[in-house]
PDB file of N, CA and C in Angstrom:
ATOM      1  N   UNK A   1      92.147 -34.661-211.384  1.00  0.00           N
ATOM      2  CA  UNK A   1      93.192 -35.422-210.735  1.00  0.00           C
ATOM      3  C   UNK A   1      94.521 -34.683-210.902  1.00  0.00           C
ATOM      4  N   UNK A   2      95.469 -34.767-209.908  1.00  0.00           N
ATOM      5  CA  UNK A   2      96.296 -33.589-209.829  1.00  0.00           C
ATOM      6  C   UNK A   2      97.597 -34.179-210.400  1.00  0.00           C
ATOM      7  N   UNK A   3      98.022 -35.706-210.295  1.00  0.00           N
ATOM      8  CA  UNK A   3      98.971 -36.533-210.881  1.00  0.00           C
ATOM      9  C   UNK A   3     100.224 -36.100-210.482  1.00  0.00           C
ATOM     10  N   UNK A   4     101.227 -36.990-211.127  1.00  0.00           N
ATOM     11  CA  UNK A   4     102.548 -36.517-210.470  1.00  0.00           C
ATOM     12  C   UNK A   4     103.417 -35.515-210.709  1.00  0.00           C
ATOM     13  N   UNK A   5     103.760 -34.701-209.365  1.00  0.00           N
ATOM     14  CA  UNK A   5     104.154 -33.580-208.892  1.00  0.00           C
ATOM     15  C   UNK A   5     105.191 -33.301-210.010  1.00  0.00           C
ATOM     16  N   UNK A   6     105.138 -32.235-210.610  1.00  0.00           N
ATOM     17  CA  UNK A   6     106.115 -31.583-211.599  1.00  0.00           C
ATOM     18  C   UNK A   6     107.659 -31.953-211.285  1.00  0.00           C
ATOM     19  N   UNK A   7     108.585 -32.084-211.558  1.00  0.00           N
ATOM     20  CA  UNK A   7     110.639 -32.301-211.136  1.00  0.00           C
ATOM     21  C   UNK A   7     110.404 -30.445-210.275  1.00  0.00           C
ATOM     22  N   UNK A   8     109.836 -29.438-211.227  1.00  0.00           N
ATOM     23  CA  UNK A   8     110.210 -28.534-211.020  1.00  0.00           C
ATOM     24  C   UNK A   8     109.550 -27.125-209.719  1.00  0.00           C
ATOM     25  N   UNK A   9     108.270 -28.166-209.659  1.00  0.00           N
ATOM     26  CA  UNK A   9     107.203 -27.803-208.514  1.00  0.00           C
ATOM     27  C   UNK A   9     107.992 -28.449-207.265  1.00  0.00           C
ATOM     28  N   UNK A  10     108.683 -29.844-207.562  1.00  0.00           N
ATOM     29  CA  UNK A  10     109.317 -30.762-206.257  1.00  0.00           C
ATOM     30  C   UNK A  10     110.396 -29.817-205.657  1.00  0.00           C
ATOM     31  N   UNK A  11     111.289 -29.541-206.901  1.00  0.00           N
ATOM     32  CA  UNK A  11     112.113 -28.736-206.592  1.00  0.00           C
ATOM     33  C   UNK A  11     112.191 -27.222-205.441  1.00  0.00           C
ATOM     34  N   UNK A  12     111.335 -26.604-206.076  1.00  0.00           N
ATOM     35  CA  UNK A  12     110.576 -25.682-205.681  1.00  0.00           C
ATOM     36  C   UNK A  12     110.274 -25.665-204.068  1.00  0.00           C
ATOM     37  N   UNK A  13     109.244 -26.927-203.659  1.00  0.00           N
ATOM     38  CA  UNK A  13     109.066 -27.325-202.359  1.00  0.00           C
ATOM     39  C   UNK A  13     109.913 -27.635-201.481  1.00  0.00           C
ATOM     40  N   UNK A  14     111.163 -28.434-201.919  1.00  0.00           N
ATOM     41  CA  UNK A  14     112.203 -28.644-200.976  1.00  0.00           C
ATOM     42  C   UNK A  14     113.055 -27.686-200.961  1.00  0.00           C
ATOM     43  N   UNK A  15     113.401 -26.724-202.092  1.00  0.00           N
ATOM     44  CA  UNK A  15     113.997 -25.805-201.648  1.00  0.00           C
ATOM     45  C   UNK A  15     113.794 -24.569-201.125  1.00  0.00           C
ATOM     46  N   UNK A  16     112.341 -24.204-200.831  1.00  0.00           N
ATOM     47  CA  UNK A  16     111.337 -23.479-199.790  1.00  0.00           C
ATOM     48  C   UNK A  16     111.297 -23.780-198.405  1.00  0.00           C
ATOM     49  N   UNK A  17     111.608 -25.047-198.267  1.00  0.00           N
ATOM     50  CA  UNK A  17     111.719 -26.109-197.004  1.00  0.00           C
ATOM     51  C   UNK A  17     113.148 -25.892-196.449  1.00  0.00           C
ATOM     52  N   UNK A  18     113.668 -25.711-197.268  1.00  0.00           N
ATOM     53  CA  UNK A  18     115.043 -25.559-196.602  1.00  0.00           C
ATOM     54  C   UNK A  18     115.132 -23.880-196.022  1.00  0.00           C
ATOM     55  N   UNK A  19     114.988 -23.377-197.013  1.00  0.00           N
ATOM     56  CA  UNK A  19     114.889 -22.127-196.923  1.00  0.00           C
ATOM     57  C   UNK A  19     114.301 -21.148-195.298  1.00  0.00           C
ATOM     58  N   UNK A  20     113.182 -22.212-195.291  1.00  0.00           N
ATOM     59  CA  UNK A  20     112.084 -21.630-193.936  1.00  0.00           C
ATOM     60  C   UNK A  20     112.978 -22.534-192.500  1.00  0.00           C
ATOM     61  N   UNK A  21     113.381 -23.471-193.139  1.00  0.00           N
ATOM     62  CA  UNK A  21     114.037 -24.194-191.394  1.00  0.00           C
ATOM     63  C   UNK A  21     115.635 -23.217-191.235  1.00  0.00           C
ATOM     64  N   UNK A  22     116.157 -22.820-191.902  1.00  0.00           N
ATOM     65  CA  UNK A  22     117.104 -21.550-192.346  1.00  0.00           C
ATOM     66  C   UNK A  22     116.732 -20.690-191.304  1.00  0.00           C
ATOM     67  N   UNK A  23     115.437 -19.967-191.710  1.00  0.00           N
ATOM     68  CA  UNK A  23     114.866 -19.151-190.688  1.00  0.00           C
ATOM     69  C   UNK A  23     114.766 -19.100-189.587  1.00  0.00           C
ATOM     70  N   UNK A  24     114.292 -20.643-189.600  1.00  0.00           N
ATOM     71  CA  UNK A  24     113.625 -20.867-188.067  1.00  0.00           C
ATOM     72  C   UNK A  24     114.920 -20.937-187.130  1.00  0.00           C
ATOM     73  N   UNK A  25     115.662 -21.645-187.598  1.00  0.00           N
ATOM     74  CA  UNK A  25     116.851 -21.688-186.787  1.00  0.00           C
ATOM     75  C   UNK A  25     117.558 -20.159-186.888  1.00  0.00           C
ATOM     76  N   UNK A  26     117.850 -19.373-187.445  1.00  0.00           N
ATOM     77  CA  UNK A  26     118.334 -18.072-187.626  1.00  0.00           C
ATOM     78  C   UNK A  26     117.442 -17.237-186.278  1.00  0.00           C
ATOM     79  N   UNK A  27     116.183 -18.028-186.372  1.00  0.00           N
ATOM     80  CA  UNK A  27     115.431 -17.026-184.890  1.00  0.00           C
ATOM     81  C   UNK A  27     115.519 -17.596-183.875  1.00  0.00           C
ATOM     82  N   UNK A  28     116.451 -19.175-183.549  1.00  0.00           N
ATOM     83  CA  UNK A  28     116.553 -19.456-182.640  1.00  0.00           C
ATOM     84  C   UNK A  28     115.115 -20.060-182.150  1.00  0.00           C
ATOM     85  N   UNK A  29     114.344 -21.183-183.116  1.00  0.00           N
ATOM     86  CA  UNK A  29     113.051 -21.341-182.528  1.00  0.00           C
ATOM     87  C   UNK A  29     113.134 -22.995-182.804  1.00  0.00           C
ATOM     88  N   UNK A  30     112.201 -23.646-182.429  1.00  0.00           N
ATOM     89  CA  UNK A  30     111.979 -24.957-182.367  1.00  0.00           C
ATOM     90  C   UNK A  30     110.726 -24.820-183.321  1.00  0.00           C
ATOM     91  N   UNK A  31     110.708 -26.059-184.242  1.00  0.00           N
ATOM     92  CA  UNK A  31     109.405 -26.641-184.727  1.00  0.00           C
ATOM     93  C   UNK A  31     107.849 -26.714-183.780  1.00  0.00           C
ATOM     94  N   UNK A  32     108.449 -26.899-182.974  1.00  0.00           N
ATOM     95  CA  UNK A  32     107.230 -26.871-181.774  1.00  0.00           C
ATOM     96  C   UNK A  32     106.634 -25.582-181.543  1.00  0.00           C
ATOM     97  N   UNK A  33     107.426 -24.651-181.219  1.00  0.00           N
ATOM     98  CA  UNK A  33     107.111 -23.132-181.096  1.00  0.00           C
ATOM     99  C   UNK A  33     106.604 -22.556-182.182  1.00  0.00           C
ATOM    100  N   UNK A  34     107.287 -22.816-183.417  1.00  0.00           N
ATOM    101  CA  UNK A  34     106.722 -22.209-184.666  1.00  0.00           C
ATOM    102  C   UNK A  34     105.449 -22.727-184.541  1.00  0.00           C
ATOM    103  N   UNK A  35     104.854 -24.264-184.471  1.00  0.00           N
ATOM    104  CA  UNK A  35     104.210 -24.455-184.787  1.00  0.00           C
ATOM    105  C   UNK A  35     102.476 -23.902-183.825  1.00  0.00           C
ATOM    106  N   UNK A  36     103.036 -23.533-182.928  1.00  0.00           N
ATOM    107  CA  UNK A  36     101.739 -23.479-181.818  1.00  0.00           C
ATOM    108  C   UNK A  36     101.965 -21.641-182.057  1.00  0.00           C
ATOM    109  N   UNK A  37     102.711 -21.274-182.402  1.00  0.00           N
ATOM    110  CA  UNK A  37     102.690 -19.657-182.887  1.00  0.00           C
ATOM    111  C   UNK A  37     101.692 -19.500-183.605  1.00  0.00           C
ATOM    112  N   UNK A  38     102.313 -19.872-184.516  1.00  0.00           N
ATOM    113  CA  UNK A  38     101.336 -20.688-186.064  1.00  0.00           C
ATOM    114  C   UNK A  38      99.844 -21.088-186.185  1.00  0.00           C
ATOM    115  N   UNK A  39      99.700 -21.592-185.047  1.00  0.00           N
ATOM    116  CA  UNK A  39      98.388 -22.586-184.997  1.00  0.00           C
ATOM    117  C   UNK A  39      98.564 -23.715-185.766  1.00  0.00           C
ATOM    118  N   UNK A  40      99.287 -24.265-185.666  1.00  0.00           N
ATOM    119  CA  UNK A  40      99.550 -25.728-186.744  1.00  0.00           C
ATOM    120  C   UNK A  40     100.008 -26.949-185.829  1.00  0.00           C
ATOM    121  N   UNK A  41     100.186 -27.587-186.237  1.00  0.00           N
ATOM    122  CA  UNK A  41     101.310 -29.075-185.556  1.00  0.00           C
ATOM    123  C   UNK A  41     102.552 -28.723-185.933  1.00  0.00           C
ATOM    124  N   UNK A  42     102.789 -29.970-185.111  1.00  0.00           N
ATOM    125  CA  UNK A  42     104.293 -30.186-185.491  1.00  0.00           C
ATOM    126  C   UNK A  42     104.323 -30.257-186.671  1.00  0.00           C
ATOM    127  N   UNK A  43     104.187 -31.954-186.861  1.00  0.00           N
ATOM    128  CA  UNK A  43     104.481 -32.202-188.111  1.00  0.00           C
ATOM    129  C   UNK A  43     104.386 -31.463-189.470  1.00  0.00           C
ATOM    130  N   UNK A  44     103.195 -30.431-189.188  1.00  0.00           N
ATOM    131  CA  UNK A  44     102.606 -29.643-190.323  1.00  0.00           C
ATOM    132  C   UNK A  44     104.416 -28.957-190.824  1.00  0.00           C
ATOM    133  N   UNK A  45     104.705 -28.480-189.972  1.00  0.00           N
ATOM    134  CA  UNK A  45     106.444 -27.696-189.808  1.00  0.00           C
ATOM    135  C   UNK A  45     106.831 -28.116-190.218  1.00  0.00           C
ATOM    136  N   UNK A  46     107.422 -29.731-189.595  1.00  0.00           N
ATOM    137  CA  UNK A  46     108.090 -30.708-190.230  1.00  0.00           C
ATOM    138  C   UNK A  46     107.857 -31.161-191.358  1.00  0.00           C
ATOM    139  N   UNK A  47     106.735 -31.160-192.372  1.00  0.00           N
ATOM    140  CA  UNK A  47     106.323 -31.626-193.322  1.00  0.00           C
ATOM    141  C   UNK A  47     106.952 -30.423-194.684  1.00  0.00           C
ATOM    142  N   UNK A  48     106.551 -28.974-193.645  1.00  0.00           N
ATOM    143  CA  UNK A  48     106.989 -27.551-194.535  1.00  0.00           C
ATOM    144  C   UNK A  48     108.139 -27.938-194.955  1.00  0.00           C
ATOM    145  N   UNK A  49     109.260 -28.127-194.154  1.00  0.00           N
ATOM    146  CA  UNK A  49     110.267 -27.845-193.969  1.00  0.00           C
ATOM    147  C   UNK A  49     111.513 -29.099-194.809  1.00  0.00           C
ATOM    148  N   UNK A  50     110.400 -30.454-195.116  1.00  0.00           N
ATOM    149  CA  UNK A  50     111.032 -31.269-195.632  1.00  0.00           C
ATOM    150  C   UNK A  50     110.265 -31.443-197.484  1.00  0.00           C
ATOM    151  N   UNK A  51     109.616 -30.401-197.745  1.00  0.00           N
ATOM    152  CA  UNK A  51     109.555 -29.912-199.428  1.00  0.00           C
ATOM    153  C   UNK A  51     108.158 -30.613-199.139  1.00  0.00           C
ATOM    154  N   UNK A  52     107.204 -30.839-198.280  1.00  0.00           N
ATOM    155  CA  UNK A  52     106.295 -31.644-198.803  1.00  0.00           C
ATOM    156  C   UNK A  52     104.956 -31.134-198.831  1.00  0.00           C
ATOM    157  N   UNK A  53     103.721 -31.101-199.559  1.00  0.00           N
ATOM    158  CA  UNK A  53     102.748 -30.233-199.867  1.00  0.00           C
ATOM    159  C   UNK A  53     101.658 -30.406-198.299  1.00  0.00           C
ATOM    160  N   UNK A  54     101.591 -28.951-198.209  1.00  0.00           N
ATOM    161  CA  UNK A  54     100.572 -28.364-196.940  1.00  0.00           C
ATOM    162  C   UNK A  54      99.616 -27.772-197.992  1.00  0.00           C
ATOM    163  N   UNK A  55      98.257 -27.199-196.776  1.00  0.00           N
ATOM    164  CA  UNK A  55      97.561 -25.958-197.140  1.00  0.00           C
ATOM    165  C   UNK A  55      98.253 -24.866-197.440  1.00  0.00           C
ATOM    166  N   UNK A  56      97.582 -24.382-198.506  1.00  0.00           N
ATOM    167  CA  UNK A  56      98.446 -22.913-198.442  1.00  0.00           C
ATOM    168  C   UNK A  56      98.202 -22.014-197.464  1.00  0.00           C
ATOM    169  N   UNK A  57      96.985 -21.938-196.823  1.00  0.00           N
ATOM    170  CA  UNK A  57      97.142 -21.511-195.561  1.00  0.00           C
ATOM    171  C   UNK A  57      98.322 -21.502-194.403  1.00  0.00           C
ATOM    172  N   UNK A  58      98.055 -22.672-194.439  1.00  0.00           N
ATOM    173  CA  UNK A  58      99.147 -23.349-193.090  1.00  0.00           C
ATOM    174  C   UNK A  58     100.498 -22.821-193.582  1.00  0.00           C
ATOM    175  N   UNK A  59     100.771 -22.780-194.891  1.00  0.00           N
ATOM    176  CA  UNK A  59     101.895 -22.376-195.218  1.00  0.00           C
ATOM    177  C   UNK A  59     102.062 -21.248-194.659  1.00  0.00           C
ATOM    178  N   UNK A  60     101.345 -19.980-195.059  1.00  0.00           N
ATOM    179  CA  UNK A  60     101.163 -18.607-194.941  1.00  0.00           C
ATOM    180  C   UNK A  60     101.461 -18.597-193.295  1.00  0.00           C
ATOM    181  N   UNK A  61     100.602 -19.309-191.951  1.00  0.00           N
ATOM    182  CA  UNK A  61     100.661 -19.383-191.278  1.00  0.00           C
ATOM    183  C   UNK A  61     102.295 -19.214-190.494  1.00  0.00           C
ATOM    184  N   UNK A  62     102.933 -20.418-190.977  1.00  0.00           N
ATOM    185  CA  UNK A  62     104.210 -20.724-190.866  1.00  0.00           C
ATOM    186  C   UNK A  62     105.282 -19.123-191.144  1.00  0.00           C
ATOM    187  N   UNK A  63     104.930 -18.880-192.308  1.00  0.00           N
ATOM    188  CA  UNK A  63     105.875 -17.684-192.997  1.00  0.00           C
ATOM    189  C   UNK A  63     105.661 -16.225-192.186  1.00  0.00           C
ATOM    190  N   UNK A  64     104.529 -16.477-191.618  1.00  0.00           N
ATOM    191  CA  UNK A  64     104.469 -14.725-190.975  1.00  0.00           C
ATOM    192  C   UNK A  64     105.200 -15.318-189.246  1.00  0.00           C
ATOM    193  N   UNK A  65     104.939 -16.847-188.682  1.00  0.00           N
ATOM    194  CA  UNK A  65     105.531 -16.431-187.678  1.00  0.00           C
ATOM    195  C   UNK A  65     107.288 -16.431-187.784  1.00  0.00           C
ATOM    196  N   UNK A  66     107.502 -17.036-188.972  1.00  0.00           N
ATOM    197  CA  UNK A  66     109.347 -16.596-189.382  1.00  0.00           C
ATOM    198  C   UNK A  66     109.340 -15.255-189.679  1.00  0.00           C
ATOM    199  N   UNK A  67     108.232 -14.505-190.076  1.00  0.00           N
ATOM    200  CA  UNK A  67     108.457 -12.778-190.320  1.00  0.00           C
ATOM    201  C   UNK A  67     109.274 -13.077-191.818  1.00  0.00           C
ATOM    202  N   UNK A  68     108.672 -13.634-192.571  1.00  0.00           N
ATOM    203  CA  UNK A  68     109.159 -13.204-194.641  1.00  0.00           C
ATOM    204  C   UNK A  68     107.399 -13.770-194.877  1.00  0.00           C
ATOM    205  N   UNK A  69     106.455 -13.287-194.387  1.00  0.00           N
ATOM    206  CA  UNK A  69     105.258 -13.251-195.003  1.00  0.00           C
ATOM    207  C   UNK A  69     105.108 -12.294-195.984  1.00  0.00           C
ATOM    208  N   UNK A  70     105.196 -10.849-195.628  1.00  0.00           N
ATOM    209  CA  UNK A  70     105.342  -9.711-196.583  1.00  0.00           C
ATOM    210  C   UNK A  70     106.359  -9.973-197.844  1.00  0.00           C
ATOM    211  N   UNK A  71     107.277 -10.628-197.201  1.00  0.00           N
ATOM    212  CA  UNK A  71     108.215 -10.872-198.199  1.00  0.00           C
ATOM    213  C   UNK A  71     108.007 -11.696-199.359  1.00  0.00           C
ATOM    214  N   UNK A  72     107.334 -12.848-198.875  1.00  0.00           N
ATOM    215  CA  UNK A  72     106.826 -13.838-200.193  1.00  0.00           C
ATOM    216  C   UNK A  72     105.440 -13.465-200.861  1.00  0.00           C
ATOM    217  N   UNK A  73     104.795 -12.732-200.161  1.00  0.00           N
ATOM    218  CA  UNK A  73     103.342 -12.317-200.875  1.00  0.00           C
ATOM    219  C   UNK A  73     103.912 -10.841-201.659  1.00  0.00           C
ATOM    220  N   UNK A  74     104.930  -9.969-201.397  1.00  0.00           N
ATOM    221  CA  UNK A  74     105.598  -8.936-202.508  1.00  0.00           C
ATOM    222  C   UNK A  74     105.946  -9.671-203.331  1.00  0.00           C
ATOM    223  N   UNK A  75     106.460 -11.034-203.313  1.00  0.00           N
ATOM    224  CA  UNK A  75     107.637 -11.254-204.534  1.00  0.00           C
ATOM    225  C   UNK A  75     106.334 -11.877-205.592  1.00  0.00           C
ATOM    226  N   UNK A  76     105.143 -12.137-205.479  1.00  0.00           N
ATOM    227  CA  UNK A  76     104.402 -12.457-206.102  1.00  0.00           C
ATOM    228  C   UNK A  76     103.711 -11.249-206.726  1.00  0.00           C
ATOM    229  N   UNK A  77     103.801 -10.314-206.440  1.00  0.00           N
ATOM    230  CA  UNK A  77     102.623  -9.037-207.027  1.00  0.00           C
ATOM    231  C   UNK A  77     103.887  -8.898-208.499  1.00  0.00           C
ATOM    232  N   UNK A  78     102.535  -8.852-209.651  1.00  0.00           N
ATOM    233  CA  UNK A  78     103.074  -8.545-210.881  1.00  0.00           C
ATOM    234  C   UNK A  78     103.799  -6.979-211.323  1.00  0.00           C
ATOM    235  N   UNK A  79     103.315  -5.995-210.327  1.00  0.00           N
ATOM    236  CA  UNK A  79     103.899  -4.615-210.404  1.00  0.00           C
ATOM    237  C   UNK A  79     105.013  -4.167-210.341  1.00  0.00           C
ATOM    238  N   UNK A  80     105.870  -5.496-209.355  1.00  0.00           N
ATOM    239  CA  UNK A  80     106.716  -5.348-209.122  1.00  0.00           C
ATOM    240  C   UNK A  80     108.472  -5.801-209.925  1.00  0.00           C
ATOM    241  N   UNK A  81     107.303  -6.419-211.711  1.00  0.00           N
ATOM    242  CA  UNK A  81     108.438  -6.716-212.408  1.00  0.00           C
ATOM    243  C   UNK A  81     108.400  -5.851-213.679  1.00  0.00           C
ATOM    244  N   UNK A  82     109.345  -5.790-213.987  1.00  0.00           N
ATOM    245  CA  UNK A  82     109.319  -4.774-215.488  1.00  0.00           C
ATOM    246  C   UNK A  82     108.215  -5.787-216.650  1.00  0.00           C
ATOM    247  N   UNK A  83     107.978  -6.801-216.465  1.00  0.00           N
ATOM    248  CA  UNK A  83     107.333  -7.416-217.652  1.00  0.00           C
ATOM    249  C   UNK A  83     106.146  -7.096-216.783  1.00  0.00           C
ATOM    250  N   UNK A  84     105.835  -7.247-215.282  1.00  0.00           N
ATOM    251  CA  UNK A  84     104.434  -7.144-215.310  1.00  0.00           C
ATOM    252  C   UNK A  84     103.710  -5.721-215.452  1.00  0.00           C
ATOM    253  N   UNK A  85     104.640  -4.772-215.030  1.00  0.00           N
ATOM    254  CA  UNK A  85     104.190  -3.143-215.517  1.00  0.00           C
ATOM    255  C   UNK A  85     103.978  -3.050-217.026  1.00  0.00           C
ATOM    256  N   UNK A  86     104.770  -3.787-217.558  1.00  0.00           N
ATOM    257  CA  UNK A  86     104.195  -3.710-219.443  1.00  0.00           C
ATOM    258  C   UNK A  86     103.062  -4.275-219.837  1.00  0.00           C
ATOM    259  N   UNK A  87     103.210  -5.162-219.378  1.00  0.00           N
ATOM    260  CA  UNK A  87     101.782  -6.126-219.173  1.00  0.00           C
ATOM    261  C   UNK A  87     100.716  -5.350-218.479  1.00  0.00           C
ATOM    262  N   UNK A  88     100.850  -4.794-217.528  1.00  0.00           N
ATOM    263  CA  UNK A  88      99.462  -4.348-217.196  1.00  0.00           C
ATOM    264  C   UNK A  88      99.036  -3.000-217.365  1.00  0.00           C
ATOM    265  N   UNK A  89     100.040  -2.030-218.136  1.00  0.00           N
ATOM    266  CA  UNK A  89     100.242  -1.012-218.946  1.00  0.00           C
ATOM    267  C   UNK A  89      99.023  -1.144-220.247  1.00  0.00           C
ATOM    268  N   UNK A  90      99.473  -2.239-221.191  1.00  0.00           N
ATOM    269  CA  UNK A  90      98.844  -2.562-221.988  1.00  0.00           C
ATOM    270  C   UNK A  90      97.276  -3.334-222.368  1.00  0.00           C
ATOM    271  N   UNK A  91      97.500  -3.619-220.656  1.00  0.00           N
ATOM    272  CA  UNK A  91      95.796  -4.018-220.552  1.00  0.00           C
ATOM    273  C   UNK A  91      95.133  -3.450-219.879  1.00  0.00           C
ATOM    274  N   UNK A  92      95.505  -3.038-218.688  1.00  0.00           N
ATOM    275  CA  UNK A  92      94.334  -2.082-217.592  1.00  0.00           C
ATOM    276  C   UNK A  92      93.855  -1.054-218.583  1.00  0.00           C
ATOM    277  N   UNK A  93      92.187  -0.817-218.458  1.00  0.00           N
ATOM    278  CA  UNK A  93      91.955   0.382-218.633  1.00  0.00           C
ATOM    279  C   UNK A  93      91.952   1.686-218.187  1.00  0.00           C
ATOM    280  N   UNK A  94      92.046   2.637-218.996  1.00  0.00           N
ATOM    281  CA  UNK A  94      92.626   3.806-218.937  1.00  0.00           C
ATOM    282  C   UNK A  94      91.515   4.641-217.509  1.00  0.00           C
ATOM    283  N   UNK A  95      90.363   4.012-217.732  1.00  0.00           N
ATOM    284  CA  UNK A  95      89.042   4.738-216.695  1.00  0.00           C
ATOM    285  C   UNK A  95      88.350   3.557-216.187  1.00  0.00           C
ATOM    286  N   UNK A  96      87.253   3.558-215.470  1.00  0.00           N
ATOM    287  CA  UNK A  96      86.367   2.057-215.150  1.00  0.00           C
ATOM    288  C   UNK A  96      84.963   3.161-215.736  1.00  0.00           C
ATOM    289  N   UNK A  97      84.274   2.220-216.242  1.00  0.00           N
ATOM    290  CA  UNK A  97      83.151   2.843-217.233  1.00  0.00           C
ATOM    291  C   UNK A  97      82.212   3.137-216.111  1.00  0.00           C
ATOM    292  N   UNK A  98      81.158   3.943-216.029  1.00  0.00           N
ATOM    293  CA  UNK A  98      80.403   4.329-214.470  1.00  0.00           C
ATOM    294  C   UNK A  98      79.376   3.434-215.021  1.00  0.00           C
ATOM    295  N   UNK A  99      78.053   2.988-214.045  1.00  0.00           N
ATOM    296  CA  UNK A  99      77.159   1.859-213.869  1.00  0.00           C
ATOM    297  C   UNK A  99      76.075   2.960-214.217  1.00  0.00           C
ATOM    298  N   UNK A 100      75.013   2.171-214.942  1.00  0.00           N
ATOM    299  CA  UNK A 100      74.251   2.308-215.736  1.00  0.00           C
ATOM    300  C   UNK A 100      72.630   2.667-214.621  1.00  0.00           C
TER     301      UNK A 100
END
């Protein structure tokens, strides 16, 4: 059971929501358009856009037709932070062992 939504996960969602209708309007597009770009509904948009939980799909959907898809799937890769290069410095192995 998934229970109630973190202050800081809520947070998170509405201010992602804001963030993407930012966009949308910056490209000069309607909810409607995004959304049939997209393959989604309306509302699915409208739902993005007001902090409230989608598929993560549908999300993904949404973000590549605003064009910051690349952008939010980079800001997630661990390589790209000094703690995660230490981190994976210290654990990747040095070779992959060959199969038996």
């Amino acid at each position: 059971m998934a229970g109630r939504t973190p202050a800081q996960v809520s947070r998170g969602l509405t201010t992602l929501g804001t963030h993407l209708r930012a966009w949308r309007l910056l490209n000069n597009l309607t909810q409607a358009l995004v959304a049939e770009r997209a393959g989604v509904s309306r509302p699915t948009v409208a739902a993005i856009e007001a902090g409230q939980s989608v598929s993560t799909e549908n999300l993904l959907r949404v973000l590549r037709v605003l064009g910051v898809l690349d952008q939010v799937v980079d800001a997630t890769d661990p390589l790209s932070t000094d703690v995660g290069r230490l981190r994976a410095d210290q654990r990747l192995p040095l070779r992959a062992r060959s199969a038996r």
